[in-house]
PDB file of N, CA and C in Angstrom:
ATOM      1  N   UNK A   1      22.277 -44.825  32.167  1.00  0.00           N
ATOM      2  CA  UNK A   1      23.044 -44.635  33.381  1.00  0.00           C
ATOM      3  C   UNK A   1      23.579 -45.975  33.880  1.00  0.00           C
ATOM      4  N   UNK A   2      24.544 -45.834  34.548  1.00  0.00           N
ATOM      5  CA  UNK A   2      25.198 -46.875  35.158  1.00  0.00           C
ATOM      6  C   UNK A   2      25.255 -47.295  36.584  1.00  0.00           C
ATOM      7  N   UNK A   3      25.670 -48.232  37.216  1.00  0.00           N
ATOM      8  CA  UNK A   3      25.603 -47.898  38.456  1.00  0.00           C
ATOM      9  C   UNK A   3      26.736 -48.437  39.031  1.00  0.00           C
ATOM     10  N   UNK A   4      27.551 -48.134  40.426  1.00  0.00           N
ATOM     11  CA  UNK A   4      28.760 -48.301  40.898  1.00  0.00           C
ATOM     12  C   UNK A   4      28.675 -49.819  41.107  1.00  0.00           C
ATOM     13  N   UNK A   5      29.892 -50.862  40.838  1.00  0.00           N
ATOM     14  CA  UNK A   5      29.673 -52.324  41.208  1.00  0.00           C
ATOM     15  C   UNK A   5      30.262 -51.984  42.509  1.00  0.00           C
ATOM     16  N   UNK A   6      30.451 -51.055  43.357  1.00  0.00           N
ATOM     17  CA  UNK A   6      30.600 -51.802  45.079  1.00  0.00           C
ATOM     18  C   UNK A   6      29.395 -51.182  45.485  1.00  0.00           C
ATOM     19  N   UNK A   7      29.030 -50.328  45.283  1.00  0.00           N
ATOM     20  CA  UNK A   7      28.274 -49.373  46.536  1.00  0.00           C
ATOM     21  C   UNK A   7      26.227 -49.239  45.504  1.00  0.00           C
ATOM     22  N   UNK A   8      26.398 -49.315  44.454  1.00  0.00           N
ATOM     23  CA  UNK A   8      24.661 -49.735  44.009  1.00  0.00           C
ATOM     24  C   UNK A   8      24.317 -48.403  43.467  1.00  0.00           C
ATOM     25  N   UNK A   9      25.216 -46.997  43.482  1.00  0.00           N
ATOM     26  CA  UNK A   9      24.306 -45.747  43.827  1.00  0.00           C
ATOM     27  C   UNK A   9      24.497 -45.731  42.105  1.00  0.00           C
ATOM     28  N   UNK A  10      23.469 -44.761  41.444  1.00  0.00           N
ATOM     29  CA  UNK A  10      23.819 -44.293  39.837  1.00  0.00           C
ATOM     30  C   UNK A  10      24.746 -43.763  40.272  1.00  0.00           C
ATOM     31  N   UNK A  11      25.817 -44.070  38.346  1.00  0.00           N
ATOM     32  CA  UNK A  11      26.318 -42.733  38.489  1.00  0.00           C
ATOM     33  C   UNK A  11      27.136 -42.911  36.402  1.00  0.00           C
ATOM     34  N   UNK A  12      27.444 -41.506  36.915  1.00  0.00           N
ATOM     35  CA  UNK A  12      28.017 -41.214  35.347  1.00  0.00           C
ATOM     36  C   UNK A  12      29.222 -41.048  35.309  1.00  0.00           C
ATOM     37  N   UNK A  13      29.613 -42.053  34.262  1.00  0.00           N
ATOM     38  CA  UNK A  13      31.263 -41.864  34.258  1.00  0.00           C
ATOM     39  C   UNK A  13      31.603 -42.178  32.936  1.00  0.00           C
ATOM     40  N   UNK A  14      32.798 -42.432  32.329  1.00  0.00           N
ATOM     41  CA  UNK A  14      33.327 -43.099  31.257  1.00  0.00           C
ATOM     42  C   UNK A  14      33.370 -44.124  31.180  1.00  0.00           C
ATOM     43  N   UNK A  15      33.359 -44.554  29.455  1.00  0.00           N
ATOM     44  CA  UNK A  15      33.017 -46.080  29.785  1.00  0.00           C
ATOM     45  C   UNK A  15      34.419 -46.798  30.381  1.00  0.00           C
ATOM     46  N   UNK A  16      33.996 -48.068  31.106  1.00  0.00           N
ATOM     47  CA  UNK A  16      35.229 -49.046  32.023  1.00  0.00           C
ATOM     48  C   UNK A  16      35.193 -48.504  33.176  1.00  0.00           C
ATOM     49  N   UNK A  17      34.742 -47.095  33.496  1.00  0.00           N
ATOM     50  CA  UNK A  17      34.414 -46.827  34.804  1.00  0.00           C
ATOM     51  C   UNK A  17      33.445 -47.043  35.632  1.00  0.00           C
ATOM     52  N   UNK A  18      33.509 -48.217  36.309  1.00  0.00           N
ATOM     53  CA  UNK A  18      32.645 -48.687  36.927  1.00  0.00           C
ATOM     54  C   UNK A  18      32.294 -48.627  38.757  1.00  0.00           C
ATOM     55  N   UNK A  19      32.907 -47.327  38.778  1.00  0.00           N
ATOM     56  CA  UNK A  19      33.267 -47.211  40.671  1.00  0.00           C
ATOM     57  C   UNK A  19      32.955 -45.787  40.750  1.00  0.00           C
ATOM     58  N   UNK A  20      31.855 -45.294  41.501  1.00  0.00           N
ATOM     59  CA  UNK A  20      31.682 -43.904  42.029  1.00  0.00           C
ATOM     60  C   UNK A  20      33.364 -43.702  42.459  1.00  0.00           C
ATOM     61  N   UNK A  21      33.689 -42.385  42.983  1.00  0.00           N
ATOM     62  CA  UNK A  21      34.294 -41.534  43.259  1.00  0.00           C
ATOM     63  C   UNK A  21      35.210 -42.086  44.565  1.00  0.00           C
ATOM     64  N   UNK A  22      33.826 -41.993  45.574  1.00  0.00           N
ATOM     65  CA  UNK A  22      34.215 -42.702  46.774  1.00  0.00           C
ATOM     66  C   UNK A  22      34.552 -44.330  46.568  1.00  0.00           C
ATOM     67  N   UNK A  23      34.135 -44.743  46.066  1.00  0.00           N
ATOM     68  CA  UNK A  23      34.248 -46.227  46.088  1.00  0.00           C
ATOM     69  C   UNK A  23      36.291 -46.350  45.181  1.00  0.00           C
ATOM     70  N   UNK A  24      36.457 -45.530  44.013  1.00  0.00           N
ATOM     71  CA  UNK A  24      37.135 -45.512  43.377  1.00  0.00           C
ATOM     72  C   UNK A  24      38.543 -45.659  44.721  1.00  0.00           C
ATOM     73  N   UNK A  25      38.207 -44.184  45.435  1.00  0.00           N
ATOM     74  CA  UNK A  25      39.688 -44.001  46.508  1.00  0.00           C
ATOM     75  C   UNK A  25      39.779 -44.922  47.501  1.00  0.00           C
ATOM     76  N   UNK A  26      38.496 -45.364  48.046  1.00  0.00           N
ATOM     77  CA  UNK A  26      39.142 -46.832  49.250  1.00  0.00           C
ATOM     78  C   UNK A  26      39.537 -48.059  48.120  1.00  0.00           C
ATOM     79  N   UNK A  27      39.144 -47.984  46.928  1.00  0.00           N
ATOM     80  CA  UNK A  27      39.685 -49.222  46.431  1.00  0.00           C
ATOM     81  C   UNK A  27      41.162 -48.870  46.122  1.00  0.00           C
ATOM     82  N   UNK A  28      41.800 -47.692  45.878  1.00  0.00           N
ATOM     83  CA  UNK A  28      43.288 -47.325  45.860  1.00  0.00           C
ATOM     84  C   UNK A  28      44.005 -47.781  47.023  1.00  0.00           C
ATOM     85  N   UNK A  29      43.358 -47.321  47.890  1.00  0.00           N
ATOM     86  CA  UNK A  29      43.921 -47.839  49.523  1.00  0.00           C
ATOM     87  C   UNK A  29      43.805 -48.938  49.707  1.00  0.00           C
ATOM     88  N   UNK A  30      42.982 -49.758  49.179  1.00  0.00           N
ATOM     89  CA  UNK A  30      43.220 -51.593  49.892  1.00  0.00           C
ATOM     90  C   UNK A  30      43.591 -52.411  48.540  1.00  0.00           C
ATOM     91  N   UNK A  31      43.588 -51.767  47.599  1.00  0.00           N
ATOM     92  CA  UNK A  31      44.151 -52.241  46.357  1.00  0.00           C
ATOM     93  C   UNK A  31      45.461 -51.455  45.954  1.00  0.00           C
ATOM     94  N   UNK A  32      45.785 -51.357  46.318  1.00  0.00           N
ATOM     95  CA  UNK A  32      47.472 -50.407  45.937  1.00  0.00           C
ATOM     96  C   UNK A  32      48.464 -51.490  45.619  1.00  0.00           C
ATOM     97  N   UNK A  33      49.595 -50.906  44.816  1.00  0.00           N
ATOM     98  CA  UNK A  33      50.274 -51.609  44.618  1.00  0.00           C
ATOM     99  C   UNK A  33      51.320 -52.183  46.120  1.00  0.00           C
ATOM    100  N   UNK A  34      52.128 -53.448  45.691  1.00  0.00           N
ATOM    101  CA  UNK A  34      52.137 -53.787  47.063  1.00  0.00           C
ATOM    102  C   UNK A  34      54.048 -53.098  46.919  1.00  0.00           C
ATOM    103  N   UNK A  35      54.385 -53.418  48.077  1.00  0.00           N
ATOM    104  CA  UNK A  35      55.692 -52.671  48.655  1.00  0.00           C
ATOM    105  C   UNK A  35      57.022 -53.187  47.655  1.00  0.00           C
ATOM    106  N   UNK A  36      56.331 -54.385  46.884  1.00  0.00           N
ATOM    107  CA  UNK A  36      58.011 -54.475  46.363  1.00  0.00           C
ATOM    108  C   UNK A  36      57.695 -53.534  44.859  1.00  0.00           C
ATOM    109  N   UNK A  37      56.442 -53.574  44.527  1.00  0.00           N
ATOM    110  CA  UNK A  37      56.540 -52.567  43.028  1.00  0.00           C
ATOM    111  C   UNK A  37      56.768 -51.178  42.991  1.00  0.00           C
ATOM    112  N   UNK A  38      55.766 -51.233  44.427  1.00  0.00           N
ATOM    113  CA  UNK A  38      56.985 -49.595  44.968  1.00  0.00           C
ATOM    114  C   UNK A  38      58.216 -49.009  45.343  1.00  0.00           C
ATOM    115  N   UNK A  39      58.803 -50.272  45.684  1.00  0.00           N
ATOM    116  CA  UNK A  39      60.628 -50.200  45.733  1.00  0.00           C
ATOM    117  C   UNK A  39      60.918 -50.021  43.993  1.00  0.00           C
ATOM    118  N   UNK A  40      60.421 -50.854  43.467  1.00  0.00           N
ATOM    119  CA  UNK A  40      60.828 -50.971  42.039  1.00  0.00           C
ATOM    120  C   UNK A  40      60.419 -49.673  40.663  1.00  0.00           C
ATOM    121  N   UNK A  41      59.400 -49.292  41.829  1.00  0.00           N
ATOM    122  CA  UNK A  41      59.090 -48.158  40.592  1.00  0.00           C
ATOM    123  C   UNK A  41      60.382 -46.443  41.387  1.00  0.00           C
ATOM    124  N   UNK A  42      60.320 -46.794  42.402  1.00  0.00           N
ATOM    125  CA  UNK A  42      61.383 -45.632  43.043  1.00  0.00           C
ATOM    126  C   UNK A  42      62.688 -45.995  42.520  1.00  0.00           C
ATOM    127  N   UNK A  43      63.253 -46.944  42.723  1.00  0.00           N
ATOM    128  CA  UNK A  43      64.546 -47.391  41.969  1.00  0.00           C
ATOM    129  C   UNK A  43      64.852 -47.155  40.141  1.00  0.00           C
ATOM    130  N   UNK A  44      63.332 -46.944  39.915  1.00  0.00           N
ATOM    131  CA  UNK A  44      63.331 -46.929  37.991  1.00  0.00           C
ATOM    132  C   UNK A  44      63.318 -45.217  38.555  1.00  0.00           C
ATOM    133  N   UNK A  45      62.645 -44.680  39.324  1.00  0.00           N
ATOM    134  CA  UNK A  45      62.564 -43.456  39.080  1.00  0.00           C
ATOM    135  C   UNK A  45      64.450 -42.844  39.230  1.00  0.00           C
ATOM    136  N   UNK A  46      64.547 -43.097  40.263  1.00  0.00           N
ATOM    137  CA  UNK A  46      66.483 -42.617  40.993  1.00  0.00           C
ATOM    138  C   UNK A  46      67.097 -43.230  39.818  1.00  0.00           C
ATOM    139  N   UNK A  47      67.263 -44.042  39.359  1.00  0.00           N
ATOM    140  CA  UNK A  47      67.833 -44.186  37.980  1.00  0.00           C
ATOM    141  C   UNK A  47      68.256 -43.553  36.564  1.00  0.00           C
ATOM    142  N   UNK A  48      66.448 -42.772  36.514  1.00  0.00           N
ATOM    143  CA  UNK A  48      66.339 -42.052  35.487  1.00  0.00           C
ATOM    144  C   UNK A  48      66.928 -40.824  35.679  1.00  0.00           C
ATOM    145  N   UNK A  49      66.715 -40.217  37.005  1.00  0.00           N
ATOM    146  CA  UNK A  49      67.064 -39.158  37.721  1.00  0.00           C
ATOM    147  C   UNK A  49      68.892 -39.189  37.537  1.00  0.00           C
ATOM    148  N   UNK A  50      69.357 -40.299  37.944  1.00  0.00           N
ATOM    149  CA  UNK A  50      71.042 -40.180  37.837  1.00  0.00           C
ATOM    150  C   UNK A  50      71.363 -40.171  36.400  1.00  0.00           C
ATOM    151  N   UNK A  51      70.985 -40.867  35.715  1.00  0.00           N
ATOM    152  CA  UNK A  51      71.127 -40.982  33.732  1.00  0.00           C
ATOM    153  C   UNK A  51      70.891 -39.469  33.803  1.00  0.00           C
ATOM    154  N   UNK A  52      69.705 -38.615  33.900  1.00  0.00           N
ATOM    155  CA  UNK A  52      69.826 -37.479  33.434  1.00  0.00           C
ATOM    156  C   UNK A  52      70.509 -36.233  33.741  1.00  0.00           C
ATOM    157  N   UNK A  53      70.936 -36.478  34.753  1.00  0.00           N
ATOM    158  CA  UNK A  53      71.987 -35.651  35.515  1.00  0.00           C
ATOM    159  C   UNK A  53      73.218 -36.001  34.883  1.00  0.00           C
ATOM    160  N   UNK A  54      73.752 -37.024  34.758  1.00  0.00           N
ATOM    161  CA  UNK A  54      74.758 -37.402  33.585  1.00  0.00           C
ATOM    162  C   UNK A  54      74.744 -36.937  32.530  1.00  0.00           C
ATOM    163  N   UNK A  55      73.439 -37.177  31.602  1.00  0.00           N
ATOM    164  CA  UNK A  55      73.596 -36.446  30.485  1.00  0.00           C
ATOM    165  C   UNK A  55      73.888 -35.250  29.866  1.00  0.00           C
ATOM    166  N   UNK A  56      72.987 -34.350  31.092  1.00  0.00           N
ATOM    167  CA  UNK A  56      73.325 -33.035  31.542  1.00  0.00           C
ATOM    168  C   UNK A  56      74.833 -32.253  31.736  1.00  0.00           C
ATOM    169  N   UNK A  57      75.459 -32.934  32.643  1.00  0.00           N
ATOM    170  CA  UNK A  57      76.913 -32.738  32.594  1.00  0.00           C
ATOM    171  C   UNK A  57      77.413 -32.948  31.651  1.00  0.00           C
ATOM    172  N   UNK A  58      77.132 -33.832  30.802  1.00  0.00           N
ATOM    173  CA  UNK A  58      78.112 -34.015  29.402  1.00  0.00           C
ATOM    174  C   UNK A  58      77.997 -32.929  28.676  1.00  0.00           C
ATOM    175  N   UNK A  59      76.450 -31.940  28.719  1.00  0.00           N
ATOM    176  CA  UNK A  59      76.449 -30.730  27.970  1.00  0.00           C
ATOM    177  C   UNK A  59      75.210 -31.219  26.846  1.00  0.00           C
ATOM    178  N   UNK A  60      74.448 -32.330  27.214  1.00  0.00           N
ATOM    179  CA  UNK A  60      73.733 -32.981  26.207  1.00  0.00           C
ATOM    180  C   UNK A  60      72.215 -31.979  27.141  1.00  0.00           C
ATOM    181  N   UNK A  61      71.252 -31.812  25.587  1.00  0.00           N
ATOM    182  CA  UNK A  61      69.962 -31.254  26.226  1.00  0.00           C
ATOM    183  C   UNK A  61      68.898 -32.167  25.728  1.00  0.00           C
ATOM    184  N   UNK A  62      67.625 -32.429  26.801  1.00  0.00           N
ATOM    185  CA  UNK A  62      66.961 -33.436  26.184  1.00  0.00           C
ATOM    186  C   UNK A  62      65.903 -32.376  25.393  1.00  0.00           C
ATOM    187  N   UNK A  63      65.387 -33.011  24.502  1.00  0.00           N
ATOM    188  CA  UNK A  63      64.369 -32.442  23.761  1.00  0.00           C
ATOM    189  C   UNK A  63      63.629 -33.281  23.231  1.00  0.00           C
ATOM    190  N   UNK A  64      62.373 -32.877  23.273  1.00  0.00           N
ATOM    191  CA  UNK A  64      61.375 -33.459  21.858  1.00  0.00           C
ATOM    192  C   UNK A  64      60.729 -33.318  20.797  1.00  0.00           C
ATOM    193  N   UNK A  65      61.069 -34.351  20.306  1.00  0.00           N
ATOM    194  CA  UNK A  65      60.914 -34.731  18.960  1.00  0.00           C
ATOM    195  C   UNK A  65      59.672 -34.173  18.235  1.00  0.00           C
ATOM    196  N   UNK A  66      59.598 -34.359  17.092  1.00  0.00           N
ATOM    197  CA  UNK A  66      58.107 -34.357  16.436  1.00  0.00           C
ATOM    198  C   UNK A  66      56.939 -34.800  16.356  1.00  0.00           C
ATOM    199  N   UNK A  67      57.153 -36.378  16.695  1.00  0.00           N
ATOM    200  CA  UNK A  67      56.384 -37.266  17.090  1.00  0.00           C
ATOM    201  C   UNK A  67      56.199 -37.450  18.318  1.00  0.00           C
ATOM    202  N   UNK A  68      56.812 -36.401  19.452  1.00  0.00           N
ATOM    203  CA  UNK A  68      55.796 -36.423  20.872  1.00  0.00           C
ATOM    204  C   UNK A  68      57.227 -37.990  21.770  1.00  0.00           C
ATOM    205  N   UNK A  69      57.909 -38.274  20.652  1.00  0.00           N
ATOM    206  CA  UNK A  69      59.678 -38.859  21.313  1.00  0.00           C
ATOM    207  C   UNK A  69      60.394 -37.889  22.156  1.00  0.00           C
ATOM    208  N   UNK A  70      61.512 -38.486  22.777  1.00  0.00           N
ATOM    209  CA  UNK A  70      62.437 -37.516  24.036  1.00  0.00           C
ATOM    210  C   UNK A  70      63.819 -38.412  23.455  1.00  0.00           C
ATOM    211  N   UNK A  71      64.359 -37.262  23.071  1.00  0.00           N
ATOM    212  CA  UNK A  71      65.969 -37.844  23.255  1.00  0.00           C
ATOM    213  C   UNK A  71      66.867 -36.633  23.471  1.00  0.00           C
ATOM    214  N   UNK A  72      68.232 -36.995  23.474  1.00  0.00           N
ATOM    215  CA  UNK A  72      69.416 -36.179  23.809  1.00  0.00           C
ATOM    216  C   UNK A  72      69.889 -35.764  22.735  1.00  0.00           C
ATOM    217  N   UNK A  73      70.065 -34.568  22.582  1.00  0.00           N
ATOM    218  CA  UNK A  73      71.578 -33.754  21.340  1.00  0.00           C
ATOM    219  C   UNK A  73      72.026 -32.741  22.141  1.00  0.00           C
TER     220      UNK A  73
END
């Protein structure tokens, strides 16, 4: 058994998991990413979002591949 490195209590998890449950979600909240990677990951998202709406109109469908790939025909 293992035990949580903030809080001391056992517990069972996978290995590299080293944070009870509770300990896991306040560390999301004071460890979060900070405001400019979140501008940057919304801007990658609206991006992808306009490319595929484009593609779409052209009459292109995305699909995947065999190997678990995504492309357009």
């Amino acid at each position: 058994m293992k035990t949580c490195r903030d809080c001391g209590i056992e517990i069972c998890t996978r290995d590299r998991d080293n944070r009870c449950a509770r300990c896991e979600n306040i560390a999301d909240i004071n460890e979060g990413p900070n405001p400019q990677i979140k501008h940057e990951r919304r801007q990658a998202r609206w991006n992808r979002a306009e490319r595929e709406h484009v593609l779409r109109d052209l009459g292109l469908v995305k699909v995947r591949g065999a190997l678990g790939g995504t492309y357009w025909e």
